[in-house]
Protein backbone atom coordinates (compact mmCIF):
# COMPACT_ATOMS: atom_id res chain seq x y z
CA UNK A 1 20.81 27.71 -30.39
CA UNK A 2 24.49 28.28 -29.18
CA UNK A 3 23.94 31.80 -28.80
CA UNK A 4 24.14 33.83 -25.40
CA UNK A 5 20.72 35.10 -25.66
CA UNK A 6 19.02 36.04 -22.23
CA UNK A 7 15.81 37.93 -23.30
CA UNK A 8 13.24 36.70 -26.55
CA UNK A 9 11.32 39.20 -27.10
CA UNK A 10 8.10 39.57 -30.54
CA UNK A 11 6.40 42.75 -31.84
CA UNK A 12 2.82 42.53 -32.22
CA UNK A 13 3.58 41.01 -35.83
CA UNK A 14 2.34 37.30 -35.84
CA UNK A 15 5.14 35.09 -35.89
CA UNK A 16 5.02 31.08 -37.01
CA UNK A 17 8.08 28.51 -36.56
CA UNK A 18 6.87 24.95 -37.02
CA UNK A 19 10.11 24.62 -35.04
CA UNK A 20 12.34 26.96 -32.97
CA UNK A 21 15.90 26.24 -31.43
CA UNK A 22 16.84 28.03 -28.21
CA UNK A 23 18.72 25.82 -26.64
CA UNK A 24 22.37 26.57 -24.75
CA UNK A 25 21.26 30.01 -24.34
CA UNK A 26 21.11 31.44 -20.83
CA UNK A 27 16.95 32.38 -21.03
CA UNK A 28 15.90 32.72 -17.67
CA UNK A 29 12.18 31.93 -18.36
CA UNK A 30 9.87 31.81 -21.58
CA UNK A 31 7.50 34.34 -20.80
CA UNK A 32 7.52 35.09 -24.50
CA UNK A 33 5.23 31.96 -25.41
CA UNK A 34 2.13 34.16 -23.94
CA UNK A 35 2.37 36.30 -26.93
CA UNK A 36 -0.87 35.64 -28.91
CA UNK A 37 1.16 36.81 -31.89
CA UNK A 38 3.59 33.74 -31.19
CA UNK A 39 2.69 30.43 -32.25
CA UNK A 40 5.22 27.04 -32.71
CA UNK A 41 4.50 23.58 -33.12
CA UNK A 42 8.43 22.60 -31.66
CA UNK A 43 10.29 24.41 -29.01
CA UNK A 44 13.76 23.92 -27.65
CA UNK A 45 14.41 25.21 -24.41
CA UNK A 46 17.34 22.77 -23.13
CA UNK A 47 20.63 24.09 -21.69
CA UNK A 48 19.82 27.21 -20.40
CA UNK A 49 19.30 28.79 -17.19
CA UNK A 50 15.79 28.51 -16.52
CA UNK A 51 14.20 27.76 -12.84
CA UNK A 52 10.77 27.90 -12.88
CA UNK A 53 7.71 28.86 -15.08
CA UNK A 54 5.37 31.86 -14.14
CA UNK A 55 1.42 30.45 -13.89
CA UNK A 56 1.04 32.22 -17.47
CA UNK A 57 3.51 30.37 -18.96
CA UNK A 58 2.65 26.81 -17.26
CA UNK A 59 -1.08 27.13 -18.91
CA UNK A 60 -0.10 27.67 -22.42
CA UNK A 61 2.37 25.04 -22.45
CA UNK A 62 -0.20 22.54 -20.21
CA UNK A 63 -3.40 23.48 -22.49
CA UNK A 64 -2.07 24.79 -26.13
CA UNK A 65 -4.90 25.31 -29.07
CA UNK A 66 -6.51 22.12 -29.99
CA UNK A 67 -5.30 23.07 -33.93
CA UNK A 68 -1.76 23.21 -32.54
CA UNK A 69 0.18 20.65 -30.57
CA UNK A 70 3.31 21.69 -28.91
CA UNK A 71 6.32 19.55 -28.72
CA UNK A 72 8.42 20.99 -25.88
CA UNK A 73 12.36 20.24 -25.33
CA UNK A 74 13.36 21.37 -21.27
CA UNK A 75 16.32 18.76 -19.74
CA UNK A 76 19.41 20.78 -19.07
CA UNK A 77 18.15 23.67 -16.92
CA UNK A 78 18.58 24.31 -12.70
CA UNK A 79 14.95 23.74 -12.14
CA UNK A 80 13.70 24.68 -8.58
CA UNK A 81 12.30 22.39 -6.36
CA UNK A 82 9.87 23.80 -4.45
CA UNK A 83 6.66 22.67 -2.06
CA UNK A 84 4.43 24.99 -2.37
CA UNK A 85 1.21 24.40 -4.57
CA UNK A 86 3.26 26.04 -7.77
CA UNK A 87 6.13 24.25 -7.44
CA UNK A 88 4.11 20.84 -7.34
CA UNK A 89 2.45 21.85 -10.51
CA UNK A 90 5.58 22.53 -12.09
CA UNK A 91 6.65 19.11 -10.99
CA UNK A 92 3.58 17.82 -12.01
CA UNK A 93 4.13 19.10 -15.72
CA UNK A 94 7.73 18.19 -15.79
CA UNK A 95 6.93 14.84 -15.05
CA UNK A 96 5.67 14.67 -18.94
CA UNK A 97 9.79 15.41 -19.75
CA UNK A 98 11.10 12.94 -17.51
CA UNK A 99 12.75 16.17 -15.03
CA UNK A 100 12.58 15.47 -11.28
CA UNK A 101 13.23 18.94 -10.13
CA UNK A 102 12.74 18.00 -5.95
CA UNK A 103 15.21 14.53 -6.36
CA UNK A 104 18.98 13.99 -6.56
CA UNK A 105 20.49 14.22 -10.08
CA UNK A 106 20.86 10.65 -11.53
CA UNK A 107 17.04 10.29 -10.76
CA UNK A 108 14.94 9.29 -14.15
CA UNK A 109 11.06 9.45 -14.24
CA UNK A 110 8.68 8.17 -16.89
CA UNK A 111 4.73 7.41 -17.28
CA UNK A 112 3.40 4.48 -18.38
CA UNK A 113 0.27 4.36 -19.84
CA UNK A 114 -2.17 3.28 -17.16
CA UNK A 115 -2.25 6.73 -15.41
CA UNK A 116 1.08 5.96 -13.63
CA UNK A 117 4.25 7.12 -13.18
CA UNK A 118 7.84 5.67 -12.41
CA UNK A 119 10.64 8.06 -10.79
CA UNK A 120 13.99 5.60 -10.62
CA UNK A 121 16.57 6.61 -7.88
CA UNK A 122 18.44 3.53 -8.08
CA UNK A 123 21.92 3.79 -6.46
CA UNK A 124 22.30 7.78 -6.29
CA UNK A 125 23.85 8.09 -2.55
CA UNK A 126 20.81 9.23 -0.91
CA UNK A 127 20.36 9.71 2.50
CA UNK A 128 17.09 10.86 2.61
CA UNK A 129 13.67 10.37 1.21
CA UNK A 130 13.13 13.73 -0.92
CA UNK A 131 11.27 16.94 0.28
CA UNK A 132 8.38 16.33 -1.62
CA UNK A 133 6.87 14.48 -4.95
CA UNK A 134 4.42 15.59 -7.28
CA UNK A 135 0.76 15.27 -5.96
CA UNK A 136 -1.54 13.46 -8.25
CA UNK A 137 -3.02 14.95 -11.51
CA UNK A 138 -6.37 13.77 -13.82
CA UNK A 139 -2.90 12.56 -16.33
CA UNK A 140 -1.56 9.91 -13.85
CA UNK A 141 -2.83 9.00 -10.32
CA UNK A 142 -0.08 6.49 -8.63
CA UNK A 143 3.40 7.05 -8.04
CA UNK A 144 6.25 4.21 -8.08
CA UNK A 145 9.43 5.11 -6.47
CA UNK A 146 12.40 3.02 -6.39
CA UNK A 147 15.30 4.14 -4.26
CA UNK A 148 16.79 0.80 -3.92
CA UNK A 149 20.71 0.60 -3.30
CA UNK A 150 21.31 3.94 -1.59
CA UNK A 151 22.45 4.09 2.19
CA UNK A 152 19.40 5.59 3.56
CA UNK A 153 18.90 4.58 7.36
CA UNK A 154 16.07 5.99 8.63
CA UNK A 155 12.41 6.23 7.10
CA UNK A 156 9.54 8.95 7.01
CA UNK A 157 6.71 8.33 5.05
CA UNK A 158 5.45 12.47 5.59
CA UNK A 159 5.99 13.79 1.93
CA UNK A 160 4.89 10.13 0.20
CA UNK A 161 1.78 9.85 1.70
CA UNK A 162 -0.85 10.86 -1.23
CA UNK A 163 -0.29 8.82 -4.16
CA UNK A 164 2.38 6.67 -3.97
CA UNK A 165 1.61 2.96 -4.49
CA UNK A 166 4.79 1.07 -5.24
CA UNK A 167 7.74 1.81 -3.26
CA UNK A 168 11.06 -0.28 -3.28
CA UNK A 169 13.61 0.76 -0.49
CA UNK A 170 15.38 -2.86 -1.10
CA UNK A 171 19.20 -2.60 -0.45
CA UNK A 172 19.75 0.46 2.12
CA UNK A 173 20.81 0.59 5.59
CA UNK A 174 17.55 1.05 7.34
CA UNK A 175 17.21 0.73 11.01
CA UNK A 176 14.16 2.68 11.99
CA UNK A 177 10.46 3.39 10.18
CA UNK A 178 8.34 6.16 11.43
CA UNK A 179 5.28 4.50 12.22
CA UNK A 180 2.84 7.08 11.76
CA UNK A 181 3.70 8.36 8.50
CA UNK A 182 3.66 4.58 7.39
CA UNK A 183 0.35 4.36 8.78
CA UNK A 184 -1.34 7.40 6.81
CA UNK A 185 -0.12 6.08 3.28
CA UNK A 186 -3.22 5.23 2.31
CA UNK A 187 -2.67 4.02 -1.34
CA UNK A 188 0.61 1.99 -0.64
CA UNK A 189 0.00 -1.30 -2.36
CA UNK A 190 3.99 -2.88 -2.42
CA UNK A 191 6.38 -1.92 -0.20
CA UNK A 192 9.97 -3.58 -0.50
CA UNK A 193 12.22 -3.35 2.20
CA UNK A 194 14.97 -6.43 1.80
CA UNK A 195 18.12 -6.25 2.79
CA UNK A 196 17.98 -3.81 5.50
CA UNK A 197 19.14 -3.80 9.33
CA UNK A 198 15.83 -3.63 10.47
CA UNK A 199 14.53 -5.54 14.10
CA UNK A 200 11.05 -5.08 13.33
CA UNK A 201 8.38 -3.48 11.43
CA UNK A 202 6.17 -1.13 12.75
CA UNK A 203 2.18 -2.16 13.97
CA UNK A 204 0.52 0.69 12.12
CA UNK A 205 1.71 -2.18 8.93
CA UNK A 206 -1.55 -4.04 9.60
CA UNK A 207 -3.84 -1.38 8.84
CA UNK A 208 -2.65 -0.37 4.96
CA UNK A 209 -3.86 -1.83 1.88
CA UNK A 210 -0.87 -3.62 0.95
CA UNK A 211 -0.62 -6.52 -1.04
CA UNK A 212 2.83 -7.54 -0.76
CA UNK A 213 5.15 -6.77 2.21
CA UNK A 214 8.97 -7.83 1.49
CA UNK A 215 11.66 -8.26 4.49
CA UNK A 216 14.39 -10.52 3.63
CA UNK A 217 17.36 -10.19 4.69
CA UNK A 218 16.77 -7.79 7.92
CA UNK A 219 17.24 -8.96 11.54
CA UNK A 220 12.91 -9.20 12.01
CA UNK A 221 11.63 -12.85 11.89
CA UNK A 222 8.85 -11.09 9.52
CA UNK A 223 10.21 -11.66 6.25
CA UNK A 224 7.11 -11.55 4.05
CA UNK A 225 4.00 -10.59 5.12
């Protein structure tokens, strides 16, 4: 580590670290993990200056040999956020690290161990609902969000519609939900929306599976539903 390497590059000799530090580099990728001749049981990658990981790379960190299990180290780089199919896998896998490439900085996520996971945006500024989340994966299958205390005002549901099933929105400045994109959120199961400036909550409400509904503190006589 500590070094300004950009490029890692192995010769067809095998080579065997139980543990390997390459952190505050400025690597732009690890493309040199898909060397057969390569093989580590602990890899540092934090503080450098990587974005994304090619689909070669993303497989032999996702499924490494049975015989040898990789611990990986990534925080500290300008991941990309992207949309595309790719980019959600990446998302998907970063997940495991606790790296939310498509939210603000300040955001935290962690899985819990009943195929879930938490991504905490507690009182980061935002705006905005993000551009996207990671879809679901056979490793977790519900999303919680929390973006409680930030001064969003106005709600679409388009990019949290496919697993997210506990969302807390408590503490912003809504006015305005976009009723369709409410109503297509098929696994929402708690929605918290106290202490908003909301006159009302949209019909498509009725139709979702939720089982709690929270209003306080908005200008609707619906406080709980």
């Amino acid at each position: 580590g500590n070094n300004r390497l950009e490029k890692i590059e192995f010769g067809h000799q095998a080579f065997w670290a139980l543990k390997m530090n390459l952190s505050h580099n400025r690597l732009q990728d690890a493309s040199f993990v898909t060397n057969k001749h390569f093989k580590f049981k602990e890899l540092d990658l934090s503080f450098n200056n990587i974005s994304q990981f090619s689909e070669e790379v993303l497989k032999r960190f996702k499924n490494p040999p049975k015989t040898l299990p990789v611990t990986l180290h990534l925080l500290h780089n300008p991941w990309k956020c992207s949309c595309d199919q790719r980019g959600q896998e990446l998302m998907s896998f970063l997940l495991r690290y606790g790296i939310t490439p498509c939210f603000p900085k300040g955001c935290i996520g962690f899985q819990s161990k009943d195929q879930a996971v938490t991504i905490n945006c507690q009182s980061q500024n935002l705006t905005s609902l993000p551009a996207c989340i990671p879809y679901a994966t056979d490793e977790y299958k519900k999303i919680s969000l929390d973006f409680s205390n930030n001064i969003v005002d106005y709600v679409s549901f388009d990019t949290l519609q496919q697993n997210v099933t506990h969302l807390n929105m408590e503490q912003n400045a809504i006015t305005g939900i976009n009723g369709t994109s409410l109503g297509l959120m098929d696994h929402i199961l708690y929605l918290n929306l106290n202490d908003n400036q909301l006159q009302g909550l949209p019909s498509e409400i009725a139709d979702l599976p939720l089982a709690e509904v929270l209003a306080q503190g908005n200008q609707t006589s619906t406080e709980k539903v």
